[in-house]
Structures are given as structure tokens and as C-alpha cells.
C-alpha atoms as a PDB file:
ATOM      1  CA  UNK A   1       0.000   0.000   0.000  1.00  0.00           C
ATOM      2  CA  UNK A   2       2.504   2.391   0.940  1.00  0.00           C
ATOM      3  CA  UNK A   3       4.750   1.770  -2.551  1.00  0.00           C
ATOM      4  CA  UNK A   4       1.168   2.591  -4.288  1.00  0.00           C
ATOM      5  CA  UNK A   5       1.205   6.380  -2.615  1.00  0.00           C
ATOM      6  CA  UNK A   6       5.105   6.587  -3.186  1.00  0.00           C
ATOM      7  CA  UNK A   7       4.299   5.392  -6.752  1.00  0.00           C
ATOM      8  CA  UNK A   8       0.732   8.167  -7.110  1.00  0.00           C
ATOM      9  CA  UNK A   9       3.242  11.036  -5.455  1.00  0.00           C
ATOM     10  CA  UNK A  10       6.257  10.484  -7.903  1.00  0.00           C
ATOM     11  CA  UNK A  11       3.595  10.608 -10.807  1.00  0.00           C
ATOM     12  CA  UNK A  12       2.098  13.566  -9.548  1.00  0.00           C
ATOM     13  CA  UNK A  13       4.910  15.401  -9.038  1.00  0.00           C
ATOM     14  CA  UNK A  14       6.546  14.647 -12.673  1.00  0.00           C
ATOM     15  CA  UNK A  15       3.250  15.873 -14.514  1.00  0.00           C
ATOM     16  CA  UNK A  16       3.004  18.895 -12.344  1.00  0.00           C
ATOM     17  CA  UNK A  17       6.696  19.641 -13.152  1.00  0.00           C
ATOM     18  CA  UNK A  18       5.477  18.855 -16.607  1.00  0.00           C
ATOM     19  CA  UNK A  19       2.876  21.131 -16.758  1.00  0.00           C
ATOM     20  CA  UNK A  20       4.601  23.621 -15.063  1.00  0.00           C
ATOM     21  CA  UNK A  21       7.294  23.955 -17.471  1.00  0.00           C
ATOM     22  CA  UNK A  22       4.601  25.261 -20.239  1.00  0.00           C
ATOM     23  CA  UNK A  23       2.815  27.494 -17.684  1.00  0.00           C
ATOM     24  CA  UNK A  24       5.935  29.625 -16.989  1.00  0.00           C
ATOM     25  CA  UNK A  25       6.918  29.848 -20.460  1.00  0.00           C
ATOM     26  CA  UNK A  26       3.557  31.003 -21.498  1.00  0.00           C
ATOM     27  CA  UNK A  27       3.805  33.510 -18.375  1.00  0.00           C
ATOM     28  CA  UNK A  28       6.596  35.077 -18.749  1.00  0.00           C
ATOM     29  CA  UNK A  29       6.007  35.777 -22.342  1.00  0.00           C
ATOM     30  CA  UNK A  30       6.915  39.664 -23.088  1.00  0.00           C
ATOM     31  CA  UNK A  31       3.482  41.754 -24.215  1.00  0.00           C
ATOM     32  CA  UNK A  32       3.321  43.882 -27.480  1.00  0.00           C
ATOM     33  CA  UNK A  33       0.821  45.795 -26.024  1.00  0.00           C
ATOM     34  CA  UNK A  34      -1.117  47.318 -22.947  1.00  0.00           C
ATOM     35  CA  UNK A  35      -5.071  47.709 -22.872  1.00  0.00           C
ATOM     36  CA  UNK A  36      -7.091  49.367 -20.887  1.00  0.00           C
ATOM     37  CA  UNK A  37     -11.069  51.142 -21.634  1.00  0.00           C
ATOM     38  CA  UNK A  38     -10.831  51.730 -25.622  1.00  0.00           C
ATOM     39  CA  UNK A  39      -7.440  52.456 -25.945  1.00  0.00           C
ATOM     40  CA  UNK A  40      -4.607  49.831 -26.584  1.00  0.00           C
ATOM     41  CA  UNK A  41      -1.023  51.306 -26.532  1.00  0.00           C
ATOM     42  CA  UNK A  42       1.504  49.550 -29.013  1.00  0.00           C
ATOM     43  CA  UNK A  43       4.218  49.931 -31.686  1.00  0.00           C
ATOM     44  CA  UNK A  44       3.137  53.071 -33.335  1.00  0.00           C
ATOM     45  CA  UNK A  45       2.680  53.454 -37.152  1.00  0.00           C
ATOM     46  CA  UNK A  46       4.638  56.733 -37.154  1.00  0.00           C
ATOM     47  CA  UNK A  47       6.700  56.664 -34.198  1.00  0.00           C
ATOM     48  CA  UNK A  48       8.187  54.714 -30.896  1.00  0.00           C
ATOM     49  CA  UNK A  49       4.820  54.031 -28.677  1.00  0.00           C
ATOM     50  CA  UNK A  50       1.289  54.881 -30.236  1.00  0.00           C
ATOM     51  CA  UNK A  51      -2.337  54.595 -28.626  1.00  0.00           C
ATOM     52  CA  UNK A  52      -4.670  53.017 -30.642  1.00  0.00           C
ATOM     53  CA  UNK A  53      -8.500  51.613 -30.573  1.00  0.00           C
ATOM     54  CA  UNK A  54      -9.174  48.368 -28.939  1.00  0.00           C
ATOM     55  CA  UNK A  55     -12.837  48.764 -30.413  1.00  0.00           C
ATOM     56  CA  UNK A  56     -14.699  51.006 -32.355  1.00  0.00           C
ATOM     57  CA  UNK A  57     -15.467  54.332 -31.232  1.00  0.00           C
ATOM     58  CA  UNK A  58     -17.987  57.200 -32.162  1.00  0.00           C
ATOM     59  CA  UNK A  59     -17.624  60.302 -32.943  1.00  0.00           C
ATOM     60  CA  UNK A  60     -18.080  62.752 -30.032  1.00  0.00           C
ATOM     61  CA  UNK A  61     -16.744  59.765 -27.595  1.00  0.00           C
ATOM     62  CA  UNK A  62     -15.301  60.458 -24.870  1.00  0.00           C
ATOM     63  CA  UNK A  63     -11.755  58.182 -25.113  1.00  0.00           C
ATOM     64  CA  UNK A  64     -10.645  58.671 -22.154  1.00  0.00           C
ATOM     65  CA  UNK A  65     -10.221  61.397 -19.055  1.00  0.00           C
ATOM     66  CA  UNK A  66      -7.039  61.926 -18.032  1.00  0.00           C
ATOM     67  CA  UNK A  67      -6.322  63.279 -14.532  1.00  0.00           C
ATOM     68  CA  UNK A  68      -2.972  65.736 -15.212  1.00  0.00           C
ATOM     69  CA  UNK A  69      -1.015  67.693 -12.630  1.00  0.00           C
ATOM     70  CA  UNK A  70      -0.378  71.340 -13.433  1.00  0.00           C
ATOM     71  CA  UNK A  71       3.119  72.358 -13.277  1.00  0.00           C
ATOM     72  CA  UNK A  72       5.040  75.320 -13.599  1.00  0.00           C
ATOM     73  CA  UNK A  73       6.923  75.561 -16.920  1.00  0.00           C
ATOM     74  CA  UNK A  74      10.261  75.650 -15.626  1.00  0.00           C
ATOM     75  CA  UNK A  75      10.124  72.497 -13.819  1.00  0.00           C
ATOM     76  CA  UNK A  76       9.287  70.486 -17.059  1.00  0.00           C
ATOM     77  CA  UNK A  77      12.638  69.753 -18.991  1.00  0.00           C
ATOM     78  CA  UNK A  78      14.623  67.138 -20.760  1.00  0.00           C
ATOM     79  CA  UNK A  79      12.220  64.445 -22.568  1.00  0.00           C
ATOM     80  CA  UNK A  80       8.963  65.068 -20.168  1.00  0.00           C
ATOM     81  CA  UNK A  81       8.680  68.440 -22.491  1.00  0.00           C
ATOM     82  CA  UNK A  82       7.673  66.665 -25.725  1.00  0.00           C
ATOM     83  CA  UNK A  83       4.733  65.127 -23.152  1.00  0.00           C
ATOM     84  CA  UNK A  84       3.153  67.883 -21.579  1.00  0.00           C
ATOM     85  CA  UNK A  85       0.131  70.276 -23.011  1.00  0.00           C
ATOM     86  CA  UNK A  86      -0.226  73.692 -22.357  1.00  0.00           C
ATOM     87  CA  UNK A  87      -1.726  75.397 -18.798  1.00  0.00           C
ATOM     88  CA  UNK A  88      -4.095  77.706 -17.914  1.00  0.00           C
ATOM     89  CA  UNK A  89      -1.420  80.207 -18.161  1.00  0.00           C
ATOM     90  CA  UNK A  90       1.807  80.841 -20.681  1.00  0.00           C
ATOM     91  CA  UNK A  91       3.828  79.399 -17.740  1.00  0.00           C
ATOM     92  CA  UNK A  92       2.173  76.350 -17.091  1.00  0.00           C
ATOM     93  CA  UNK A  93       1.787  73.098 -18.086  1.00  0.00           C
ATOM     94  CA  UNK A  94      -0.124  70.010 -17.899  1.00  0.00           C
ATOM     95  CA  UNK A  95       1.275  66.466 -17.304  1.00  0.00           C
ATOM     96  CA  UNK A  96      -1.207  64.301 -17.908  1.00  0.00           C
ATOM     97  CA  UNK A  97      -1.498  60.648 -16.387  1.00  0.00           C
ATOM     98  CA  UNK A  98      -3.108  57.550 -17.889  1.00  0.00           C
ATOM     99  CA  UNK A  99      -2.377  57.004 -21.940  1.00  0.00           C
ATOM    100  CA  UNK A 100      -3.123  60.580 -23.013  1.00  0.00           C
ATOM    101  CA  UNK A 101       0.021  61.519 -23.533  1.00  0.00           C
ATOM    102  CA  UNK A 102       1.135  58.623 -25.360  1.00  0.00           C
ATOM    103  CA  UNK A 103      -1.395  60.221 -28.357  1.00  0.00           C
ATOM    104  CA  UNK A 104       1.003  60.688 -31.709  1.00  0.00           C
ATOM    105  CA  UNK A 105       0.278  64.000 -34.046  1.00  0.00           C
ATOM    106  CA  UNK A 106      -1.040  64.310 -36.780  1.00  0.00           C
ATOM    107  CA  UNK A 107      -2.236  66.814 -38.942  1.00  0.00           C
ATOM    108  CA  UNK A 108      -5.492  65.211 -39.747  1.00  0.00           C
ATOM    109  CA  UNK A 109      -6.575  64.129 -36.659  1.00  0.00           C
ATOM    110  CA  UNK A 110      -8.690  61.894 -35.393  1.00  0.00           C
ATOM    111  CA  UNK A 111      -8.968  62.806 -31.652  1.00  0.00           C
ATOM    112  CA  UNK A 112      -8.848  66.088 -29.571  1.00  0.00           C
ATOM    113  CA  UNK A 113      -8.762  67.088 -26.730  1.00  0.00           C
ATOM    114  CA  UNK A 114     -10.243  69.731 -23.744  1.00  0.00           C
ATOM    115  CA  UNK A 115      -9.334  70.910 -20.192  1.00  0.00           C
ATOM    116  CA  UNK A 116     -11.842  69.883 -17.283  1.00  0.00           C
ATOM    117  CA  UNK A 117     -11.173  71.021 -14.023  1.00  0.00           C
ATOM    118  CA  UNK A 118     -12.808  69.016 -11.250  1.00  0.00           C
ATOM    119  CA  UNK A 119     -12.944  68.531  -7.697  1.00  0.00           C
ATOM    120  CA  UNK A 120      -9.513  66.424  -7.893  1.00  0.00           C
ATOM    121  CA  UNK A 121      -8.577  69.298 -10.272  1.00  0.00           C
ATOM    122  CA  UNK A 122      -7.356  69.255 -13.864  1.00  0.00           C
ATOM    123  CA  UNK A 123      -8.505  66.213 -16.222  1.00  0.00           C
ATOM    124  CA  UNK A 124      -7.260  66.119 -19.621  1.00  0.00           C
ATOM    125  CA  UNK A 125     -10.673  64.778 -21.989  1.00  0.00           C
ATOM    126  CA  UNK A 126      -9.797  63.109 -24.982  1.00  0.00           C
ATOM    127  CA  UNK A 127     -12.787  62.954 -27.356  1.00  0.00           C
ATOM    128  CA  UNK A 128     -12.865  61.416 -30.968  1.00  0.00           C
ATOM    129  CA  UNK A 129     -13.635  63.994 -33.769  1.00  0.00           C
ATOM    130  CA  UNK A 130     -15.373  60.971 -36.067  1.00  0.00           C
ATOM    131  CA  UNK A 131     -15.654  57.608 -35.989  1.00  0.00           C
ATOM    132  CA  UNK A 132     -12.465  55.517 -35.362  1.00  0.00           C
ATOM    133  CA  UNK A 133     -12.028  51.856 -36.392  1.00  0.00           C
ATOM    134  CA  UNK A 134     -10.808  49.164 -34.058  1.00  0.00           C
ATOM    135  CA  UNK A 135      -7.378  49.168 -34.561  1.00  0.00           C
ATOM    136  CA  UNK A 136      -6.672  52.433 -35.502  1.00  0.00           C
ATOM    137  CA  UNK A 137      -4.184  54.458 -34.159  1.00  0.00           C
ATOM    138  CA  UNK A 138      -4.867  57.670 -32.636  1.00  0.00           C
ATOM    139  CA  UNK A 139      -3.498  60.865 -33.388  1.00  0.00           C
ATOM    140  CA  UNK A 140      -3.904  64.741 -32.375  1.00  0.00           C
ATOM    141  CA  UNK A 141      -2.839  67.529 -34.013  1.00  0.00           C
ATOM    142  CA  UNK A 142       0.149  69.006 -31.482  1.00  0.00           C
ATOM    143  CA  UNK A 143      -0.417  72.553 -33.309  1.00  0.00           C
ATOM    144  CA  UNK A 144       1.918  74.838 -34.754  1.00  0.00           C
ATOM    145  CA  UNK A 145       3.497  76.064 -31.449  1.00  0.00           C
ATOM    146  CA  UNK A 146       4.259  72.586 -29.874  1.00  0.00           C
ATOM    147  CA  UNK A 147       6.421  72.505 -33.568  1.00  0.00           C
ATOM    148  CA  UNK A 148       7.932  75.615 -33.441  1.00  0.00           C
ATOM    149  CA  UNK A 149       9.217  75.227 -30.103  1.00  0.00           C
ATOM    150  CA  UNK A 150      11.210  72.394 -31.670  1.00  0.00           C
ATOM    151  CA  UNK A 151      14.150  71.918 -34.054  1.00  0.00           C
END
């Protein structure tokens, strides 16, 4: 009797190590992209990281609200600069959380965007400006200042 459990225990354990080999493979696989509401972020079409639609969305649809911090402009530098929209005032900015500012230009647009304040404070709204296909990236026009600010 007791060579029958030694015999169940060894078989057990060699098909869980079995199956566990698979498992942690399939696990530890790297993702190509990062979901979350309607918005997907992966390998852009135009450049590094884009946001795109994980279904289809309407026009006038809200994409997404961002909640942003508003910042004065001399404490944004480096990198962080080509991220941030503009303030309330000339000497502010907005860094804004969640995907929004993972949005690519374009000068044909198929998103835009609007200030909120709330009780929290400022929310970045990203709305569509017609309808968008699943799969389709997302873009925003940056506008002609963002460019000119930048060799």
C-alpha cells in the first residue's frame, strides 16, 4: 500500500513539473501591447509608442479622461517636455497621467482634446472627432506652437 502512494506522489509530481514547465513559459512571455477602456497602446505606425482603438469608437466619444497635474513651466525639462500640453497660463503646463500623452500628431486628426477642471482638479478629456475603427491608431494635431518650439 505504501509503494502505491510513493508510486501516485512520484507521478504527480513529474506531470506537475510537466505542466509547469509550459505554464511559466507562457507567463513570462513579453506583451506587445497594454489595454485598458478603448485604448490599446503599441508599436506606433509613425513613431516609438502609439495609442490606438481596442474597439470602435464614435464620434463625439469620450476616449478617455485623463487626470494631469499642473506644473510650472520651468520644472518640465529634458524628454517630459515633448509630453506635456499647455496650462491655464503661458507658464504652465499640464502632465497628464493615464495614456493621453502617449497620443502621436497628426495633422489630420482623429482625436482632440479639452481641459476639465474638477474637484480632484485638472482632467485632460480626450474625445474622438469621427468615428475611429478598431485598430486604428490615434493621433492629435500638437499645433503649430508645440512645432515651433522644436528643431
Amino acid at each position: 500500500m505504501s509503494q502505491d502512494i510513493y508510486l501516485v506522489a512520484t507521478i504527480s509530481a513529474l506531470l506537475g513539473v510537466a505542466a509547469g514547465i509550459p505554464a511559466g513559459s507562457f507567463l513570462r512571455r513579453k506583451k506587445t501591447s497594454t489595454a485598458r477602456g478603448a485604448v490599446r497602446i503599441g508599436a506606433s505606425t509613425v513613431s516609438g509608442r502609439g495609442a490606438f482603438a481596442d474597439r470602435a469608437i464614435g464620434a463625439g466619444d469620450i476616449i478617455e479622461r485623463c487626470p494631469a497635474l499642473e506644473v510650472a513651466d520651468k520644472d518640465v525639462g529634458g524628454e517630459l517636455l515633448n509630453y506635456v500640453f499647455y496650462g491655464n497660463a503661458e507658464n504652465l503646463r499640464l502632465v497628464a497621467m493615464g495614456y493621453g500623452m502617449l497620443f502621436n500628431h497628426s495633422p489630420q486628426p482623429n482625436v482632440a482634446y479639452y481641459r476639465e477642471d474638477s474637484t480632484l482638479g485638472a482632467e485632460l478629456v480626450l474625445y474622438a472627432l469621427r468615428d475611429i475603427r478598431k485598430g486604428e491608431e490615434l493621433f492629435y494635431n500638437y499645433g503649430d506652437d508645440w512645432w515651433t518650439t522644436r528643431k
